[in-house]
C-alpha atoms as a PDB file:
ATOM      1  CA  UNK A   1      91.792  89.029  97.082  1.00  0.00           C
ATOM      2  CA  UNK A   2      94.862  89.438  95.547  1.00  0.00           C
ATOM      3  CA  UNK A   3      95.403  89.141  92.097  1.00  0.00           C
ATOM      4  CA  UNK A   4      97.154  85.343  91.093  1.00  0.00           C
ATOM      5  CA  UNK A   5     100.507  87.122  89.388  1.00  0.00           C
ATOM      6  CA  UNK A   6     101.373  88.098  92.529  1.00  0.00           C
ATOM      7  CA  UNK A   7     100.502  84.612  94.334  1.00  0.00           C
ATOM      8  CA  UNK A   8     103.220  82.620  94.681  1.00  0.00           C
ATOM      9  CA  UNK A   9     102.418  78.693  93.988  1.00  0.00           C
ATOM     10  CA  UNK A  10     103.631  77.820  97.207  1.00  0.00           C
ATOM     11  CA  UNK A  11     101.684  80.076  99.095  1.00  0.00           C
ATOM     12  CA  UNK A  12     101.713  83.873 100.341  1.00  0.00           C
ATOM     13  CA  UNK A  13     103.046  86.693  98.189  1.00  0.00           C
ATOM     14  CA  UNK A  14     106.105  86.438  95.402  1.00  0.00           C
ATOM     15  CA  UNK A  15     108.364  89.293  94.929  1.00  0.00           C
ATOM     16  CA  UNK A  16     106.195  90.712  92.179  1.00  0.00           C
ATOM     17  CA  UNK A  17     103.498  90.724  94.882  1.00  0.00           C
ATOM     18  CA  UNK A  18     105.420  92.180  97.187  1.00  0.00           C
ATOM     19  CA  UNK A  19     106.811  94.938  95.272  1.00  0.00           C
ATOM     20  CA  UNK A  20     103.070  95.872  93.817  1.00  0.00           C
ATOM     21  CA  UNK A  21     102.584  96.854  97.728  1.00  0.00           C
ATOM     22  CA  UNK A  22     105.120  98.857  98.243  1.00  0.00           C
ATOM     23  CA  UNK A  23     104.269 100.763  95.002  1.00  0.00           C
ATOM     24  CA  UNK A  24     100.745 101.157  95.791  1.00  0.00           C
ATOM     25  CA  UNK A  25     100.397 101.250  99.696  1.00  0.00           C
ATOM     26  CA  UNK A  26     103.839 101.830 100.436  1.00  0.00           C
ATOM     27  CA  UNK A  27     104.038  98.299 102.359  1.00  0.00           C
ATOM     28  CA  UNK A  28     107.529  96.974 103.346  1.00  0.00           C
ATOM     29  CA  UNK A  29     106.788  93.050 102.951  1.00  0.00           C
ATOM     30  CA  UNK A  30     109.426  90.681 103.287  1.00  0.00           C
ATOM     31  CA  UNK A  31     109.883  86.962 102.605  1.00  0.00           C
ATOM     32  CA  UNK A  32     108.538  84.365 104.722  1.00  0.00           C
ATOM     33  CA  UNK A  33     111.151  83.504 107.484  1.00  0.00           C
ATOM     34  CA  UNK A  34     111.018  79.248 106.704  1.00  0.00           C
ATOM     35  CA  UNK A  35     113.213  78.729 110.366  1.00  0.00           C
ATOM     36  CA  UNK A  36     114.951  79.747 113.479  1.00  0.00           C
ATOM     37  CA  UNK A  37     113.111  81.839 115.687  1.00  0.00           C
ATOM     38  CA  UNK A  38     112.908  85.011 114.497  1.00  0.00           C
ATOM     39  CA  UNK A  39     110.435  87.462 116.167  1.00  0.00           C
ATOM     40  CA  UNK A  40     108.210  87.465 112.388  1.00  0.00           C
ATOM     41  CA  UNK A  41     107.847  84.117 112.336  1.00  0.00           C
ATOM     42  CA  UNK A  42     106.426  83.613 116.072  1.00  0.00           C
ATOM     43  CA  UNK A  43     104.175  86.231 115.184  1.00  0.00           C
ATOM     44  CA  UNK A  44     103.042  85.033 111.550  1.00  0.00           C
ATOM     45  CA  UNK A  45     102.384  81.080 113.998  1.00  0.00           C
ATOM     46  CA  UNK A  46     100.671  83.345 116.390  1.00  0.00           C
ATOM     47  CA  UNK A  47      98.047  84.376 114.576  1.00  0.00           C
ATOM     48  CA  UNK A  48      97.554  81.342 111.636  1.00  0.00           C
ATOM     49  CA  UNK A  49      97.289  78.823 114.825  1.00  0.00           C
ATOM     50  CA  UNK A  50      94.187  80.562 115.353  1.00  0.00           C
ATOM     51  CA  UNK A  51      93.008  80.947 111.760  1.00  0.00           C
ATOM     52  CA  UNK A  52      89.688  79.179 111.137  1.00  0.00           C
ATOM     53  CA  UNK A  53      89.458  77.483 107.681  1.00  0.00           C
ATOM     54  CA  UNK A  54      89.907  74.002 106.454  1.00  0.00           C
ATOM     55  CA  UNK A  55      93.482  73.023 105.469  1.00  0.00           C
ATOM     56  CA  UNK A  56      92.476  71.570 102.201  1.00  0.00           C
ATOM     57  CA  UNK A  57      89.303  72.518  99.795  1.00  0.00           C
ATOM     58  CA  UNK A  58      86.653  70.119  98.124  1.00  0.00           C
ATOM     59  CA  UNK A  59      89.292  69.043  95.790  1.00  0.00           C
ATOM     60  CA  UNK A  60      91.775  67.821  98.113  1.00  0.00           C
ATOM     61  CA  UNK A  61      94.199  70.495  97.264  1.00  0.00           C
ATOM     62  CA  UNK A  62      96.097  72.506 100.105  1.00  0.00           C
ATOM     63  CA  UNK A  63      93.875  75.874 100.770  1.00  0.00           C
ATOM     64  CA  UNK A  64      95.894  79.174 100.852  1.00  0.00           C
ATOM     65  CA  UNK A  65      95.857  79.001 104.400  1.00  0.00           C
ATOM     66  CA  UNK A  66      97.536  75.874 104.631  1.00  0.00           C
ATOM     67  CA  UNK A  67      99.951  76.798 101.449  1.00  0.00           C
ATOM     68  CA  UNK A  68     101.437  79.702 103.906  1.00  0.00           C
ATOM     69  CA  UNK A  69     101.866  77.754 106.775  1.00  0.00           C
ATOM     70  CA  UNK A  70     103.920  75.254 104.596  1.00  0.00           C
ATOM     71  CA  UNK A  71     105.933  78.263 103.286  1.00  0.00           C
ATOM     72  CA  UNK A  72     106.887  79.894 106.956  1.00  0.00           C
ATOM     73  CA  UNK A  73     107.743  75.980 108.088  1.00  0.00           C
ATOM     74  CA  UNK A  74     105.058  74.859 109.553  1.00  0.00           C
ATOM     75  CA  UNK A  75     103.461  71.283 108.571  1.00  0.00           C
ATOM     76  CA  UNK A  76      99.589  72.277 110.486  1.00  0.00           C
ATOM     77  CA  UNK A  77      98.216  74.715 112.748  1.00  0.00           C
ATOM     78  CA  UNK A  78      98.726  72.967 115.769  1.00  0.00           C
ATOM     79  CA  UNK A  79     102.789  73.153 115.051  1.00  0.00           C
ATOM     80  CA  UNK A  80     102.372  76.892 114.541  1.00  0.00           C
ATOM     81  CA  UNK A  81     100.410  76.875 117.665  1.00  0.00           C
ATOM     82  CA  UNK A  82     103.235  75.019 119.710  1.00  0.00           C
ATOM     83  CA  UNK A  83     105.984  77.171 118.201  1.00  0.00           C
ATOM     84  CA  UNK A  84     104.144  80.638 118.984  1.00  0.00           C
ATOM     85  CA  UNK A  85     103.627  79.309 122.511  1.00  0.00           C
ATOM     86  CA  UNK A  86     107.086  78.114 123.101  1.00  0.00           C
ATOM     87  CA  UNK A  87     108.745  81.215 121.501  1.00  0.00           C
ATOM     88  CA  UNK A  88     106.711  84.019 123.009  1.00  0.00           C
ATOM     89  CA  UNK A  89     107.663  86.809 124.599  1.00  0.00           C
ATOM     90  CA  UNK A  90     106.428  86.725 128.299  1.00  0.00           C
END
């Protein structure tokens, strides 16, 4: 898990995060792509469509996994699913 300075509130990494990875593991992370069809984003729907997990914990709050999917543009995973399926590569 990764540690909450370098979560951002509205899910994924921030650029703190991001730049702790390159520093450590040399990573080259970028920013969540939010629309359009660019090649990372039809991957990053192609493989949280098929993320198990609820959407929302106990609480009622959004879950990580649903926090992300918000941040790359995507409202559930059945809209990532569409979009990965409509956008990829054949």
């Amino acid at each position: 898990m990764v540690a909450k300075r370098f979560q951002s509130a509205a899910g994924g990494l921030n650029a703190a995060g991001r730049k702790h990875f390159k520093k450590t593991e040399g990573a080259n992370l970028k920013a969540p792509v939010k629309e359009g069809t660019n090649p990372r984003r039809v991957s990053f729907a192609a493989r949280f469509a098929g993320m198990k997990g609820p959407m929302k914990n106990e609480k009622g709050e959004p879950t990580r996994k649903a926090l992300a999917l918000k941040a790359w543009g995507f409202g559930s995973e059945s809209a990532a699913r569409n979009f990965a399926q409509r956008h990829k590569k054949t």
